[in-house]
C-alpha atoms as a PDB file:
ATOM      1  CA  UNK A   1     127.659  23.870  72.626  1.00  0.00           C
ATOM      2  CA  UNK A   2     126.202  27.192  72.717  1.00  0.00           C
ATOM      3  CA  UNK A   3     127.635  30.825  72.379  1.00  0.00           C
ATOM      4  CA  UNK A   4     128.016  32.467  75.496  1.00  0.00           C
ATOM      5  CA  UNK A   5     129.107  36.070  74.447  1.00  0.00           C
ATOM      6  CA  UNK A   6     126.625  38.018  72.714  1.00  0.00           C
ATOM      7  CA  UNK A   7     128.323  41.059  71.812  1.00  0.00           C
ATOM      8  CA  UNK A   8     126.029  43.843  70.702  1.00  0.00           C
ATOM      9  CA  UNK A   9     127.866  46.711  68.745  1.00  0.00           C
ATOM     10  CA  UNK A  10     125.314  49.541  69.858  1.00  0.00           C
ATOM     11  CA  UNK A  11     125.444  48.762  73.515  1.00  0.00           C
ATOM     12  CA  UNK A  12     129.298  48.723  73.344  1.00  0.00           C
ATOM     13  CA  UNK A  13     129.379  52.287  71.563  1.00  0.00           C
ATOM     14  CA  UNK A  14     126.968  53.721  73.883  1.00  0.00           C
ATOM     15  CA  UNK A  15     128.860  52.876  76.754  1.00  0.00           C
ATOM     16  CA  UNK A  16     132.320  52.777  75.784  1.00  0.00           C
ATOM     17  CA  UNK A  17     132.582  55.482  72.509  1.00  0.00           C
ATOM     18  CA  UNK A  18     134.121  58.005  72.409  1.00  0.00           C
ATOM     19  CA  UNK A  19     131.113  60.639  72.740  1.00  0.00           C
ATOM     20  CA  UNK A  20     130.187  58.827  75.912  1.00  0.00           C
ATOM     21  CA  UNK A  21     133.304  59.663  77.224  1.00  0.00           C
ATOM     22  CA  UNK A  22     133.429  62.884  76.090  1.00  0.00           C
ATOM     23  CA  UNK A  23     130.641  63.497  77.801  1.00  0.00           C
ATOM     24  CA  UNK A  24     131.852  63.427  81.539  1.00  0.00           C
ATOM     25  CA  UNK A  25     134.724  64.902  83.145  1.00  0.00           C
ATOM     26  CA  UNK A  26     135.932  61.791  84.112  1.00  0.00           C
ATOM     27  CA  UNK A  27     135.518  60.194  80.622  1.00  0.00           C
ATOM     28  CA  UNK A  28     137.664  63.464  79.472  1.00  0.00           C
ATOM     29  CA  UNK A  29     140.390  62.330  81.737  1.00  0.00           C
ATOM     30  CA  UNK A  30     140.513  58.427  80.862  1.00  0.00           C
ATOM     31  CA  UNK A  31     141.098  59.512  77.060  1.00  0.00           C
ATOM     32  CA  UNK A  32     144.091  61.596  78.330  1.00  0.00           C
ATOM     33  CA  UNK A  33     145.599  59.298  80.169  1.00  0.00           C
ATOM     34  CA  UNK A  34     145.155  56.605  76.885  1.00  0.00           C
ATOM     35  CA  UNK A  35     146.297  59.284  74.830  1.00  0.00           C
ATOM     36  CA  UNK A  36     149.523  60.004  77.184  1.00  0.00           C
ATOM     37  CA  UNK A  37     150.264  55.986  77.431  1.00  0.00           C
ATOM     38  CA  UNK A  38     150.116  56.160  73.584  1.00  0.00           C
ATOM     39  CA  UNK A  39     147.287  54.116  73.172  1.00  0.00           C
ATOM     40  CA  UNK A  40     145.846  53.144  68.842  1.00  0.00           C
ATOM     41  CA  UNK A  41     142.637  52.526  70.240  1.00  0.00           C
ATOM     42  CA  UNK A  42     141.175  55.735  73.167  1.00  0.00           C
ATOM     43  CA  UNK A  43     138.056  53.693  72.997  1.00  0.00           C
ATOM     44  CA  UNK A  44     136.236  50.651  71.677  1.00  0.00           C
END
């Protein structure tokens, strides 16, 4: 049986951190909304 997911920590912070997303208007907005839901984590 082999491992299917690979996760790769740089690729996952490039895409999904939190200066990626503060990067784009959009991105601004998703952390707002996570922040107004009360989210622990606004990004991975």
């Amino acid at each position: 049986m082999d491992i299917k997911f690979k996760r790769k920590k740089r690729i996952t912070n490039k895409v999904h951190g939190f200066l990626k997303r503060m990067s784009s208007k959009a991105g601004v907005a998703v952390l707002k909304r996570r922040r107004a839901r009360g989210r622990n984590k606004l990004t991975a």
